[in-house]
C-alpha atoms as a PDB file:
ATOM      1  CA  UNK A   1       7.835   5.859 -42.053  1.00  0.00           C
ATOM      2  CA  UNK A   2       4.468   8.154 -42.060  1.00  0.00           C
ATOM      3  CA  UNK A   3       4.385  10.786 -39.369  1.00  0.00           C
ATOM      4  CA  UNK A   4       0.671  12.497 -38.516  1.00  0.00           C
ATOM      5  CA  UNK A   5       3.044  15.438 -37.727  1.00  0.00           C
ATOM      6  CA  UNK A   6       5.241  17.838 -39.598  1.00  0.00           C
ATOM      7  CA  UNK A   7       7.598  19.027 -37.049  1.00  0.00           C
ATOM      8  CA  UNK A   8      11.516  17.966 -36.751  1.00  0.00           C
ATOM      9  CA  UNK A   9      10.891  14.520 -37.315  1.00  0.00           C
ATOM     10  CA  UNK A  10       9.225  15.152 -40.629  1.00  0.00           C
ATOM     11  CA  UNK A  11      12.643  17.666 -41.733  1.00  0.00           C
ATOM     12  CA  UNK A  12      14.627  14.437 -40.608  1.00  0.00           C
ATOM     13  CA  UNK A  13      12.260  11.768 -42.226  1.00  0.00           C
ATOM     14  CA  UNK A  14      12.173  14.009 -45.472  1.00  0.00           C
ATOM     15  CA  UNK A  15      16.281  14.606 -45.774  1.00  0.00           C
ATOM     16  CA  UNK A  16      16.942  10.916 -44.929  1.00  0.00           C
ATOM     17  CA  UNK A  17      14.728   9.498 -47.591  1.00  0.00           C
ATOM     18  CA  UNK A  18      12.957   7.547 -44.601  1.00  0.00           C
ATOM     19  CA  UNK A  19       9.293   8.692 -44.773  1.00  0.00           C
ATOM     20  CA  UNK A  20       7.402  11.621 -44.433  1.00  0.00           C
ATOM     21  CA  UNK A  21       5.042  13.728 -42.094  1.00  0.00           C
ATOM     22  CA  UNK A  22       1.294  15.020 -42.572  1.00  0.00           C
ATOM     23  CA  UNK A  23      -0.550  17.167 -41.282  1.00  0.00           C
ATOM     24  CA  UNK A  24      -3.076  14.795 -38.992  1.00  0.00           C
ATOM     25  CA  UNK A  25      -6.168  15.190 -41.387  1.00  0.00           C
ATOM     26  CA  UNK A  26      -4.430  14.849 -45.236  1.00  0.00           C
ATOM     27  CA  UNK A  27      -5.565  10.813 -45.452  1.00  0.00           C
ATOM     28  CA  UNK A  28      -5.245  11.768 -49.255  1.00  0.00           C
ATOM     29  CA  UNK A  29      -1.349  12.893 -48.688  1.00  0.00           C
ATOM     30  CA  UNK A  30      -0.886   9.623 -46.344  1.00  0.00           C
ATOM     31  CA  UNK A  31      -2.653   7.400 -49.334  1.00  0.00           C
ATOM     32  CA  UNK A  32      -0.663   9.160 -51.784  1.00  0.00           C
ATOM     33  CA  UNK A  33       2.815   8.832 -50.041  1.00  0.00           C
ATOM     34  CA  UNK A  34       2.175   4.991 -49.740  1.00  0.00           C
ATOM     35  CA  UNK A  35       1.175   4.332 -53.509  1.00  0.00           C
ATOM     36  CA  UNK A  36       4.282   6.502 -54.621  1.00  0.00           C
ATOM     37  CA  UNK A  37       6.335   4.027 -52.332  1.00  0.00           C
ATOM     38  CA  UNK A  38       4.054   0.960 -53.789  1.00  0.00           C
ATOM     39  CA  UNK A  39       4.926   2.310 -57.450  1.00  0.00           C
ATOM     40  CA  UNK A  40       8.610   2.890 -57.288  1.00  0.00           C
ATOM     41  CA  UNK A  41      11.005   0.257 -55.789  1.00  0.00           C
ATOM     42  CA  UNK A  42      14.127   2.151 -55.517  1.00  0.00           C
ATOM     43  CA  UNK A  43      12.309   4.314 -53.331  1.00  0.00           C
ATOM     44  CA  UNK A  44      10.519   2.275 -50.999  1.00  0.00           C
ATOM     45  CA  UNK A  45      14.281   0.272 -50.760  1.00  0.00           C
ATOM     46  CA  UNK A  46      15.851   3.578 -50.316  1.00  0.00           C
ATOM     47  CA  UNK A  47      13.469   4.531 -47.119  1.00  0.00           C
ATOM     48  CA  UNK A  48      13.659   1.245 -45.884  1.00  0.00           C
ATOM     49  CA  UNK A  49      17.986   1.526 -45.875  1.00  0.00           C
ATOM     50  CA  UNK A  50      17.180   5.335 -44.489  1.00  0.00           C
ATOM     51  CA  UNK A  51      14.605   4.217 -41.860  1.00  0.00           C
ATOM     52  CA  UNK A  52      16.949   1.425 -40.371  1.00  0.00           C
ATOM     53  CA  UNK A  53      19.882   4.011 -39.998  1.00  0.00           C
ATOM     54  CA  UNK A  54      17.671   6.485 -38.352  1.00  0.00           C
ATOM     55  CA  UNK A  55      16.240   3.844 -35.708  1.00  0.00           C
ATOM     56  CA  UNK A  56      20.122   3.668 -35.389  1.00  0.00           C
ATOM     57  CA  UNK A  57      21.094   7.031 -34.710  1.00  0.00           C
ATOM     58  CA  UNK A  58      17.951   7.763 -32.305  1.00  0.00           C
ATOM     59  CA  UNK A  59      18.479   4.786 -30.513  1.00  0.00           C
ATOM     60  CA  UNK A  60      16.760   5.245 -27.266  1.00  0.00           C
ATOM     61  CA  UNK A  61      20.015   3.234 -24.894  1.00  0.00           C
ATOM     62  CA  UNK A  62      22.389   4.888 -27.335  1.00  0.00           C
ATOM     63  CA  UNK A  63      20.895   8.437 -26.588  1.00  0.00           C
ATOM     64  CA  UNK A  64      21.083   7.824 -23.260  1.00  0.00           C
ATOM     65  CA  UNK A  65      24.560   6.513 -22.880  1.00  0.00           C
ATOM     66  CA  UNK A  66      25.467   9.858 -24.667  1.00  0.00           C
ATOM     67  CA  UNK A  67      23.386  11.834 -22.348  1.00  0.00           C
ATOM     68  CA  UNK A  68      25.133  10.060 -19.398  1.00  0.00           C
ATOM     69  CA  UNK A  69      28.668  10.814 -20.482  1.00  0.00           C
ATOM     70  CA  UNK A  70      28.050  14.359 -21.162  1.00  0.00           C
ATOM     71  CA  UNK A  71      26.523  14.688 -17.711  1.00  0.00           C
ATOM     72  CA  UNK A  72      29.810  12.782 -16.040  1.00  0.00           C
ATOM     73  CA  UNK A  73      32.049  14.780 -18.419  1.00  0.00           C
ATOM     74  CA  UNK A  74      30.317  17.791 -16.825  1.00  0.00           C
ATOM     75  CA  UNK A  75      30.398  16.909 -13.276  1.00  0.00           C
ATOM     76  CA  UNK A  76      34.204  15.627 -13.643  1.00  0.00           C
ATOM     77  CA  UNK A  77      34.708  19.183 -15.112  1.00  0.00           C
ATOM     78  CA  UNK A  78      33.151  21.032 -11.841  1.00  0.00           C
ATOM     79  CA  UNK A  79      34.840  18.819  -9.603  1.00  0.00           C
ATOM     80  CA  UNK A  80      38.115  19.968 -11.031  1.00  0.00           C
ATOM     81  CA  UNK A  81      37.146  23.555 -10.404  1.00  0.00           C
ATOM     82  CA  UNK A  82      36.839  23.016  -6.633  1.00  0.00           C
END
């Protein structure tokens, strides 16, 4: 995965092995990344493993099915209070 950012995703793309984020005008760094991927097939199998677990664990439904049971964990907890 190629990111025109370099925020949190790109720390999580970088540790993963997934991809990797640029600052929005480095076409060069973008270029570079993908011939580097082109060149080495353990690494381009390696981010495609990575990315697949990552679109995983930031599942969208999942995320939100975790959000949801904090928030009725919390409002169970409040209840019990009054």
């Amino acid at each position: 995965m190629i990111l025109n950012y370099q925020g949190w995703q790109h720390d999580v793309l970088v540790k993963s092995g997934a991809g990797k984020g640029f600052l929005y005008a480095d076409q060069a760094g973008y270029c570079r990344f993908i011939e580097e991927l082109a060149e080495d097939k353990a690494r381009y199998i390696k981010a495609q493993k990575s990315s697949k677990r990552l679109s995983e664990n930031y599942d969208a439904e999942r995320l939100a099915g975790r959000v949801h049971d904090i928030l009725v964990k919390g409002v169970a907890r409040n209840e019990a209070l009054y």
